[in-house]
N, C-alpha and C. Protein backbone atom coordinates (compact mmCIF):
# COMPACT_ATOMS: atom_id res chain seq x y z
N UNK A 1 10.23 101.38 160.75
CA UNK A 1 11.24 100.93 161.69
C UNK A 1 10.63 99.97 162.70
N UNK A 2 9.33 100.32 163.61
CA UNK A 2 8.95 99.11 163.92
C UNK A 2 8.41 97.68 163.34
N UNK A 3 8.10 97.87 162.48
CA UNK A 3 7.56 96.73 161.59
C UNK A 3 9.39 96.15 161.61
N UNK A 4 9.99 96.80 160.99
CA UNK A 4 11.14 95.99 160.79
C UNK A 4 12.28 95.52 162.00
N UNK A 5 11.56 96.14 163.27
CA UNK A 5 11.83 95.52 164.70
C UNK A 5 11.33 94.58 165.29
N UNK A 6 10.20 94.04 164.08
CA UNK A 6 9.37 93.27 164.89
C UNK A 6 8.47 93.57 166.15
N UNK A 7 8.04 94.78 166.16
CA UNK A 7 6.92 95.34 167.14
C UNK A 7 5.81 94.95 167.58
N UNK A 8 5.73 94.46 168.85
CA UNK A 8 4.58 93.86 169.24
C UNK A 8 3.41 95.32 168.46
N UNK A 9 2.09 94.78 168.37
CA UNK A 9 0.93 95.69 168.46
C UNK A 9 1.19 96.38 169.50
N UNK A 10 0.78 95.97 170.38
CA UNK A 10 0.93 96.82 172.02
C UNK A 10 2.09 97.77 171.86
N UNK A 11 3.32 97.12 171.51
CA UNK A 11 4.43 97.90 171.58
C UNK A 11 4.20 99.47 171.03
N UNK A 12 3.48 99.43 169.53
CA UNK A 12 3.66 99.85 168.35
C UNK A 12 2.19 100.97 169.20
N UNK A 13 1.31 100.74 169.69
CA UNK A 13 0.36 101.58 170.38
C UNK A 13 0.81 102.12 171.15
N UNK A 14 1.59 101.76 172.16
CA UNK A 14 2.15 102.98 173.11
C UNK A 14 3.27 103.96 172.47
N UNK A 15 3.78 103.59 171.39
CA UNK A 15 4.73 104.37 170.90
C UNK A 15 3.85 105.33 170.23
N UNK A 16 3.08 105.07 169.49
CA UNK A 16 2.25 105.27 168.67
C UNK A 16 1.25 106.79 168.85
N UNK A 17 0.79 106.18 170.01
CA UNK A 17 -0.22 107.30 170.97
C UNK A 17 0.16 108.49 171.11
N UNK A 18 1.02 109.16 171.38
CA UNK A 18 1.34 110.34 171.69
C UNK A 18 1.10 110.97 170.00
N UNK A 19 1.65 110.47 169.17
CA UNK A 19 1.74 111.20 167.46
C UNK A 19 -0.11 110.80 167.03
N UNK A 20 -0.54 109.88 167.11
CA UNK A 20 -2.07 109.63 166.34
C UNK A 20 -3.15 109.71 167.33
N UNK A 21 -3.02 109.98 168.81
CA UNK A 21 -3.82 110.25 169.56
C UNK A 21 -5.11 109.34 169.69
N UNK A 22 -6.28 109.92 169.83
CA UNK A 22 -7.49 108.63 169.68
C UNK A 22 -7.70 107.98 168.39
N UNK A 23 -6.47 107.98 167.39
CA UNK A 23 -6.44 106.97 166.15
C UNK A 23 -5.55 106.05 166.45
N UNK A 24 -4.94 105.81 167.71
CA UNK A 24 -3.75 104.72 167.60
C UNK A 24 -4.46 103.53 167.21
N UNK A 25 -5.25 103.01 168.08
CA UNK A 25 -6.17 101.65 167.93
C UNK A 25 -6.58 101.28 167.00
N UNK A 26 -6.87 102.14 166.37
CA UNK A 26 -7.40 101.84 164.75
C UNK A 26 -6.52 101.72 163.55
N UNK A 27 -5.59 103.11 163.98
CA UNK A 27 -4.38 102.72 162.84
C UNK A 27 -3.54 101.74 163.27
N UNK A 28 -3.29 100.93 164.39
CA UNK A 28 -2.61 100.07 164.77
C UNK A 28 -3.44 98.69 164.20
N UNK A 29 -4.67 98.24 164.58
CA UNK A 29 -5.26 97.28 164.26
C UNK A 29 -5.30 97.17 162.58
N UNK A 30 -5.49 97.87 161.86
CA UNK A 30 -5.38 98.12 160.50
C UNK A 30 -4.11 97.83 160.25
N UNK A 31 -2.96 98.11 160.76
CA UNK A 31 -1.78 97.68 160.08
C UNK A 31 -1.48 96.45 160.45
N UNK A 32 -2.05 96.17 161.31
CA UNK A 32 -1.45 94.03 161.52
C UNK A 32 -2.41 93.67 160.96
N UNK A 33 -3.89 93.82 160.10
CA UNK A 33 -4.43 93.40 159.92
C UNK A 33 -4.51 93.15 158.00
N UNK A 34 -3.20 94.23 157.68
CA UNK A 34 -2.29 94.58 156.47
C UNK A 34 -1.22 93.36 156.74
N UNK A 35 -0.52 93.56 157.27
CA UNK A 35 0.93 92.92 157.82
C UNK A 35 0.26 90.88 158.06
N UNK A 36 -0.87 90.89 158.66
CA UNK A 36 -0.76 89.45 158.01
C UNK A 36 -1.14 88.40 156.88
N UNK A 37 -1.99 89.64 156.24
CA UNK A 37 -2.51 89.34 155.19
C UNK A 37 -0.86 89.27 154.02
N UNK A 38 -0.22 90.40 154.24
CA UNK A 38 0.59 90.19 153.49
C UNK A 38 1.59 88.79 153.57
N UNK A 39 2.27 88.55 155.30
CA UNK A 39 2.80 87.12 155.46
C UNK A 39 2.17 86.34 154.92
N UNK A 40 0.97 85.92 155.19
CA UNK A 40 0.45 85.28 154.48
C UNK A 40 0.32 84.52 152.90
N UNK A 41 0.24 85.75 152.20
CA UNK A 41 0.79 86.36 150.58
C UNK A 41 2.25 85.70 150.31
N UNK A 42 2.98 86.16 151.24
CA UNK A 42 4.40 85.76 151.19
C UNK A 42 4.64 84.12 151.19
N UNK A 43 3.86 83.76 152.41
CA UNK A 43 4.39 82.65 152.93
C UNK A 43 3.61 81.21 151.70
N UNK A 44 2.19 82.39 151.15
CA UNK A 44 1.95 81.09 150.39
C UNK A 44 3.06 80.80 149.08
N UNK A 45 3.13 82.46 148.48
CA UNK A 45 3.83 82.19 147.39
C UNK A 45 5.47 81.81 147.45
N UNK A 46 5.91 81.70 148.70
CA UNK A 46 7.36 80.79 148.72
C UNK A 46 6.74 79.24 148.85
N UNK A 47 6.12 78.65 148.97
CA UNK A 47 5.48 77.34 149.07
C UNK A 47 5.01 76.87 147.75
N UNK A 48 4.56 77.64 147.08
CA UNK A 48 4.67 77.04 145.32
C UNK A 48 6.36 77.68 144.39
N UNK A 49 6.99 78.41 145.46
CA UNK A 49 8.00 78.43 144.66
C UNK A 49 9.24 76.81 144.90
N UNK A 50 8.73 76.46 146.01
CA UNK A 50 9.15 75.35 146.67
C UNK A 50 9.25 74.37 145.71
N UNK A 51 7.83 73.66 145.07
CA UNK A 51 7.57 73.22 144.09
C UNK A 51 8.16 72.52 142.83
């Protein structure tokens, strides 16, 4: 649900914190670090679908 709110990081850590405790930071940094690799993925392969 946040991913699909468009959740800042920050956002997504304070929400976050209370349920993963001293793992927010890490599981937070790990998932944008998922999340742009995937845009990325996305954004190249609509650019050869362009083509």
């Amino acid at each position: 649900v946040m991913i699909a709110n468009r959740r800042s990081k920050s956002q997504m850590t304070s929400e976050l914190s209370l349920f993963l405790g001293s793992h927010t930071d890490k599981f937070t940094d790990w998932l944008h670090i998922v999340l742009e690799k995937l845009e990325a993925f996305v954004g190249g392969s609509n650019a050869t679908d362009k083509v």
